[in-house]
Protein backbone atom coordinates (compact mmCIF):
# COMPACT_ATOMS: atom_id res chain seq x y z
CA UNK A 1 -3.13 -1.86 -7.29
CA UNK A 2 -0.33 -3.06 -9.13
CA UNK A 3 2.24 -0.60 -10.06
CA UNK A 4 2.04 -0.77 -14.79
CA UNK A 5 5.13 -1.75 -16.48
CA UNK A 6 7.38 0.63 -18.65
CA UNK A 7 7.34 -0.01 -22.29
CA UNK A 8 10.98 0.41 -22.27
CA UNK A 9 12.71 1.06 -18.37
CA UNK A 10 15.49 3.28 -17.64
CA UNK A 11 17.91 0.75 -16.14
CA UNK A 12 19.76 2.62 -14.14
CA UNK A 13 16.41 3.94 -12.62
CA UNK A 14 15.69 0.64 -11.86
CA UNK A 15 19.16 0.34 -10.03
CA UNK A 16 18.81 2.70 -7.97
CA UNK A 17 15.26 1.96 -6.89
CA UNK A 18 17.25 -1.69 -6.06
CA UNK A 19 19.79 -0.34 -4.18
CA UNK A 20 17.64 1.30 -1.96
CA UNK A 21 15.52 -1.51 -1.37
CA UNK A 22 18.11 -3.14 0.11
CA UNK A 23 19.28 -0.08 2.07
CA UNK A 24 16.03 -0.38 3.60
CA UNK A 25 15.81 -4.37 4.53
CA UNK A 26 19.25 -4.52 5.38
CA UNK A 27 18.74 -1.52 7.77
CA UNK A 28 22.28 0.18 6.54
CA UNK A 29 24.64 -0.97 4.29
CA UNK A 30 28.47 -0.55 3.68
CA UNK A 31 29.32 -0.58 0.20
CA UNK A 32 31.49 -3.53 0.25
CA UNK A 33 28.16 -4.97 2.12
CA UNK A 34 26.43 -3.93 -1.04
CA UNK A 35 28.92 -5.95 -3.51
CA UNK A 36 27.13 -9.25 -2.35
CA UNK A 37 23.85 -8.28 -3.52
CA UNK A 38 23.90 -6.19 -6.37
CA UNK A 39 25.88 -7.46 -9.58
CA UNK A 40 28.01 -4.12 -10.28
CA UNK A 41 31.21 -3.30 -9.64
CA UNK A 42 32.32 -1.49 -6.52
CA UNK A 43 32.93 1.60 -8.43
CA UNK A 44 29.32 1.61 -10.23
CA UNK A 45 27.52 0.94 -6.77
CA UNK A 46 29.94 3.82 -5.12
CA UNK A 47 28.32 6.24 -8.23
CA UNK A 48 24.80 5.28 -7.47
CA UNK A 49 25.23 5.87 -3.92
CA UNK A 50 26.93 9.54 -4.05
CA UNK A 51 24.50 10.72 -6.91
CA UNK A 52 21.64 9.26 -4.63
CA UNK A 53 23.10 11.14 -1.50
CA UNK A 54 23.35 14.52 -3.81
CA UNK A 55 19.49 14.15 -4.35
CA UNK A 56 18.99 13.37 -0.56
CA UNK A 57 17.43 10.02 -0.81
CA UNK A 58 20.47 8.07 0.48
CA UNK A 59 22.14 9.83 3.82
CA UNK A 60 26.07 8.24 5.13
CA UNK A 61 26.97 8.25 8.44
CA UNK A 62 30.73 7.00 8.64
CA UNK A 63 30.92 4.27 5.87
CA UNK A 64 27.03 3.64 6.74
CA UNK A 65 24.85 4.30 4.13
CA UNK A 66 21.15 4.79 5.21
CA UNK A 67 17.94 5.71 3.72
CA UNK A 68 17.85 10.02 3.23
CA UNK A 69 15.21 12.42 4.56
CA UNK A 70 14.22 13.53 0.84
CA UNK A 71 12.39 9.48 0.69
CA UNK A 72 10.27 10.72 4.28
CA UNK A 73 9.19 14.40 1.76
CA UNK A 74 8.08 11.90 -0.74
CA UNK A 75 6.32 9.07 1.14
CA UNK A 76 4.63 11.64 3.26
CA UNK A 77 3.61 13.72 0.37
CA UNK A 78 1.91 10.46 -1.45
CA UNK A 79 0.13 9.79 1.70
CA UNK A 80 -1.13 12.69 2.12
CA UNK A 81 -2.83 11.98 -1.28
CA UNK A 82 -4.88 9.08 -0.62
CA UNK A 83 -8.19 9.85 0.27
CA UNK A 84 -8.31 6.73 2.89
CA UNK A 85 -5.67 8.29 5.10
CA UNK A 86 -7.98 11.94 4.62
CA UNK A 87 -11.17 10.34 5.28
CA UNK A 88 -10.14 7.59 7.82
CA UNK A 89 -7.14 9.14 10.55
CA UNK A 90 -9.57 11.06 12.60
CA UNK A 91 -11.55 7.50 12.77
CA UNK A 92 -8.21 5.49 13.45
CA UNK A 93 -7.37 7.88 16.37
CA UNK A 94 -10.81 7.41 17.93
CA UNK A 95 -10.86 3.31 17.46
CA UNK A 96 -7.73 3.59 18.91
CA UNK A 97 -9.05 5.72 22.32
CA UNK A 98 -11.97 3.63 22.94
CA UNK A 99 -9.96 -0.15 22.41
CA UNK A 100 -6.47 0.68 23.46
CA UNK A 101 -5.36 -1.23 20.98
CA UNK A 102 -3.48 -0.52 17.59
CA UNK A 103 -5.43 0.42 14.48
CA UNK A 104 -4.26 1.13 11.22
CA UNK A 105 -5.17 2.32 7.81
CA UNK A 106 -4.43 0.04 5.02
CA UNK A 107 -4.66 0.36 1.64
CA UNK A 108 -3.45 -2.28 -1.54
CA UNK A 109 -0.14 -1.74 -3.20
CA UNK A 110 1.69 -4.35 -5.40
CA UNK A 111 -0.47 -7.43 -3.79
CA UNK A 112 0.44 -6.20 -0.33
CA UNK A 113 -1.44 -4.65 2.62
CA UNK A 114 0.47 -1.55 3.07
CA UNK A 115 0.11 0.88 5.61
CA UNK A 116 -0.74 4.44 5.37
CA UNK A 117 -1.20 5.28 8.87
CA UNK A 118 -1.66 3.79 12.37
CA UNK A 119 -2.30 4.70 15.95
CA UNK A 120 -1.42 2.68 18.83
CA UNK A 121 -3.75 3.00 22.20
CA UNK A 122 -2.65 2.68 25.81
CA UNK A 123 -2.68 -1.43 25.69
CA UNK A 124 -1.44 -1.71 22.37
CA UNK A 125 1.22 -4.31 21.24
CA UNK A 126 4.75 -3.22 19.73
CA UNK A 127 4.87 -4.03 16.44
CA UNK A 128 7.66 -3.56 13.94
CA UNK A 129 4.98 -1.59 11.52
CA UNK A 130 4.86 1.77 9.74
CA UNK A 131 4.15 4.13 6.81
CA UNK A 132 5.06 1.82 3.60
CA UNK A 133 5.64 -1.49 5.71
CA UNK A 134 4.04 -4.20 3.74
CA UNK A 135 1.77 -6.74 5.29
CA UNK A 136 0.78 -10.48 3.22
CA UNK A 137 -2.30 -9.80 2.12
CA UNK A 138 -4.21 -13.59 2.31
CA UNK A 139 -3.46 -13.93 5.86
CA UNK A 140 -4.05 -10.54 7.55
CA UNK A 141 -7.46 -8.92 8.80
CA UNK A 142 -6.65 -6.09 6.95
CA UNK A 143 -5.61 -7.77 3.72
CA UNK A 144 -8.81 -10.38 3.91
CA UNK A 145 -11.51 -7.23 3.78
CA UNK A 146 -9.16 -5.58 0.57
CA UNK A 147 -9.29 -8.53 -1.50
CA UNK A 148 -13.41 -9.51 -0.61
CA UNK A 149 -13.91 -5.99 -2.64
CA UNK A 150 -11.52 -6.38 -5.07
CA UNK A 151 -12.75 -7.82 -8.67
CA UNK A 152 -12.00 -11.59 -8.80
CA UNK A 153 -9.49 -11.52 -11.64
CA UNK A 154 -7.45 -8.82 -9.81
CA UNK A 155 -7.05 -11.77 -6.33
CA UNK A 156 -6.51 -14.41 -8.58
CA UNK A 157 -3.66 -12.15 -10.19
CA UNK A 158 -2.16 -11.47 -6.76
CA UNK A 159 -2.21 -14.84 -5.70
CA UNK A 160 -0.57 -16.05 -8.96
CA UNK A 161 2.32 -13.66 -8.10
CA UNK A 162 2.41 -13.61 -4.48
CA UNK A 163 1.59 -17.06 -3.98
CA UNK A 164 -0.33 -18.43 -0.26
CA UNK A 165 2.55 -18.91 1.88
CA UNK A 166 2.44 -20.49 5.54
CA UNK A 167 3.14 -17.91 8.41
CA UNK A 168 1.16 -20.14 10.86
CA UNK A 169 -0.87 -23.19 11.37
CA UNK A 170 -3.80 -21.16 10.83
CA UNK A 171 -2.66 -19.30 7.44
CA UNK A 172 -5.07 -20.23 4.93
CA UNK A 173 -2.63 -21.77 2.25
CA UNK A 174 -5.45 -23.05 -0.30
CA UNK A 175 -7.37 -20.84 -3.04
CA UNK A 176 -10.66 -22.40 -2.93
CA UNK A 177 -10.83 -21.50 1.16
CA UNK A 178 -9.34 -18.39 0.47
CA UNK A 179 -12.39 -17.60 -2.01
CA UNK A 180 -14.50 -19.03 0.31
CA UNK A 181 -13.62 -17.03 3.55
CA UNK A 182 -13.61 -14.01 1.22
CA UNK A 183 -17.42 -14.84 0.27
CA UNK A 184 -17.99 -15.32 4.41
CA UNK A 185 -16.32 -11.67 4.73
CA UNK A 186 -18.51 -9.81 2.10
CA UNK A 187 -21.70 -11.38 3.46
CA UNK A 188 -20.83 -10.27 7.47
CA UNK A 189 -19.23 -7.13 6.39
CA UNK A 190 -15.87 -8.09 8.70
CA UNK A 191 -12.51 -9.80 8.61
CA UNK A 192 -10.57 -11.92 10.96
CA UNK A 193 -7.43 -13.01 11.24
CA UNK A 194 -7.10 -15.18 14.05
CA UNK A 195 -3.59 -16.08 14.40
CA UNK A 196 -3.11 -16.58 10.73
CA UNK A 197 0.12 -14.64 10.17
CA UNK A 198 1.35 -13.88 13.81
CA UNK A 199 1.67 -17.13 16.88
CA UNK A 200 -0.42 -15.06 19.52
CA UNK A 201 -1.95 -12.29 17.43
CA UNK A 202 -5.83 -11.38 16.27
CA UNK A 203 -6.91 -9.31 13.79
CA UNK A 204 -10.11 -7.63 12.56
CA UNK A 205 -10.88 -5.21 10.04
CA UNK A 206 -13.39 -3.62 7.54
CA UNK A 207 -12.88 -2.27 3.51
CA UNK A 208 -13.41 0.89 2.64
CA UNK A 209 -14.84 1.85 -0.09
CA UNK A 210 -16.21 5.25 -1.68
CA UNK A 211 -19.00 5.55 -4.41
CA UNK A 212 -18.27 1.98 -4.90
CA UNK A 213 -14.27 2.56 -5.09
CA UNK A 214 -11.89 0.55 -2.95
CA UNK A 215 -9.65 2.60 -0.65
CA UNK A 216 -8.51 0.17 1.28
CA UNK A 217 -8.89 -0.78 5.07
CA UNK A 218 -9.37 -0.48 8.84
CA UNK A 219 -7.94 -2.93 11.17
CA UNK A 220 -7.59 -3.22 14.62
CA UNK A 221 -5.12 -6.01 16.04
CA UNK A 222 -4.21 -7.38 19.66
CA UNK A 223 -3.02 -10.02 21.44
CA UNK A 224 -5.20 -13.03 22.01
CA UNK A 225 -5.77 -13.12 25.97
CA UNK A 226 -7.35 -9.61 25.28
CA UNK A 227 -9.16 -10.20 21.41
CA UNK A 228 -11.05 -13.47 22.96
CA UNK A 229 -14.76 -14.32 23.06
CA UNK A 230 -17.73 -11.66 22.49
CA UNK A 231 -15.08 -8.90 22.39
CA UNK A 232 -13.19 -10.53 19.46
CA UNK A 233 -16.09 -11.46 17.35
CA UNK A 234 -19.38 -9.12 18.17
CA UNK A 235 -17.78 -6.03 20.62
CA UNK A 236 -14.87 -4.90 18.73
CA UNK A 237 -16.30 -5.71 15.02
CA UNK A 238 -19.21 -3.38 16.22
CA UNK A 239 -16.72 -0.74 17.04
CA UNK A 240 -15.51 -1.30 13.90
CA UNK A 241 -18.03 -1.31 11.63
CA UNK A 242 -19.29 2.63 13.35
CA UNK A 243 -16.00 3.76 12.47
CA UNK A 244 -16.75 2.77 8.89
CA UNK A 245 -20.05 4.44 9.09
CA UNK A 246 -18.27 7.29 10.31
CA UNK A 247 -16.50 8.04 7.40
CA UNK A 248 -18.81 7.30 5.01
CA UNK A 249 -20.49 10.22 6.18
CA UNK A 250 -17.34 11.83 5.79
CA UNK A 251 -16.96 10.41 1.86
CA UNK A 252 -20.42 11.57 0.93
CA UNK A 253 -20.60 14.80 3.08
CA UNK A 254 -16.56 16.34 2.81
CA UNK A 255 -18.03 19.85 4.30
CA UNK A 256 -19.00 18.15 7.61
C-alpha cells in the first residue's frame, strides 16, 4: 500500500513529519545536530520541536530531543486496526512456542515489509526489529510472499521506486528472477529467503490473505546452522503453512 498524495500539502506538516524521521534514525538529536539535515534556520527547527513536544510526539531530555510517548498512542492504536495483527498474534505466539525461533507479522506499507507484531521463542536471534521497522521487501521471506499476491502493476511500481538493491551475494538484484521466484512462491504456497538480505540468516514465510484480500505476512527467521536441511525447507514451512490455516478459520469464522 502506498500512502496517496495530497492535492496540495501542508508544508509545514510535511516538516514536521521530516523532523521526526530523523529523530528516529538518528536515535536523538540536538538541535544544532538537526541544522545539518534539515534546511531551516535554527530558530524555525527550535519552533517545530517545542510545538511538537506540546503535542507529546517529540519528548527532551537535557538538550536531547527524542521521539514522545503520544507517537507509541498512535502507532499502537493503528495496529490495533489491522485485521492481520487481530487474526494472526495468537498464531505468531504459538509458531513461536513450538520453533523457538522469532516470528513476525508483516504487512506492506510504502514498498516495505513492515512489522506489526513479533514474538521471539527461547532460541531466537536478537534482531534490531519492531512495531513500524521497515524491512526491503525483494529480499526478505516476508516481503517475497507480499509481493507473489500483490497485482503485477502494483511490484513493478515498487520496484520502480524502491529499486533491487544488493544486501548479499544472494539478494536477487534482477526483475525477471524476481518475477520468476515470485511465480515459484505462488505455486508452493511458501517463501524463502536464504541469506538474501542478512550474511548468516534464513527466512520463511506465508501471505495472508482474507476473502481474496492481502493482509500481509507470516515469517519465521533463524540462523542458518539451525534453518538447514528438511527443517528449513519441508519441517518448518509445514509449521507454517498450519498457522495460516489456523487463521483462516479465524477470517471466515470471527465467533470461534
Amino acid at each position: 500500500m502506498a500512502p496517496k498524495k495530497a492535492k496540495n500539502p501542508v508544508r509545514s506538516i510535511e516538516r514536521a513529519t521530516e523532523i521526526l524521521e530523523l529523530l528516529k534514525e538518528l536515535d536523538g538529536a540536538r538541535l544544532v545536530d538537526l541544522e545539518g539535515y534539515v534546511d531551516l534556520s535554527k530558530g524555525t527547527i527550535h519552533s517545530y520541536l517545542a510545538t511538537l513536544e506540546q503535542c507529546g510526539l517529540v519528548s527532551k531530555d537535557g538538550s536531547t530531543y527524542n521521539i514522545g510517548l503520544n507517537s507509541l498512542t498512535l502507532g499502537g492504536y493503528a495496529r490495533d486496526r489491522q485485521p492481520l495483527y487481530v487474526l494472526g498474534r495468537e498464531g505468531a505466539d504459538e509458531l513461536a512456542e513450538q520453533t523457538g525461533e522469532l516470528v513476525a507479522l508483516m504487512t506492506e506499507w510504502n514498498g516495505r515489509s513492515t512489522y506489526l507484531y513479533q514474538r521471539a521463542g527461547e532460541r531466537a536471534m536478537a534482531m534490531d526489529s519492531h512495531l513500524g521497522v521497515q524491512l526491503p521487501i525483494h529480499c526478505t521471506a516476508s516481503g517475497k510472499a507480499i509481493l507473489s499476491e500483490l497485482p503485477e502493476e502494483r511490484v513493478h511500481e515498487i520496484i520502480d521506486e524502491r529499486g533491487l538493491p544488493v544486501w548479499t551475494d544472494n539478494t536477487i538484484t534482477d526483475r525477471a528472477a524476481l518475477f520468476e521466484e515470485l511465480e515459484t512462491i505462488r505455486e508452493r504456497g511458501i517463501s524463502f529467503d536464504d541469506e538474501e538480505r542478512i550474511d548468516g540468516l534464513r527466512g520463511i514465510g506465508v501471505p495472508i490473505t482474507r476473502d481474496d484480500d492481502l493482509l500481509g505476512a507470516i515469517a519465521l527467521a533463524g540462523p542458518v546452522n539451525r534453518l538447514e536441511g528438511d527443517r528449513y525447507r519441508e519441517e518448518l514451512p509445514d509449521q507454517l503453512t498450519k498457522i495460516r490455516r489456523m487463521i483462516d478459520v479465524k477470517a471466515k469464522y470471527p465467533q470461534l
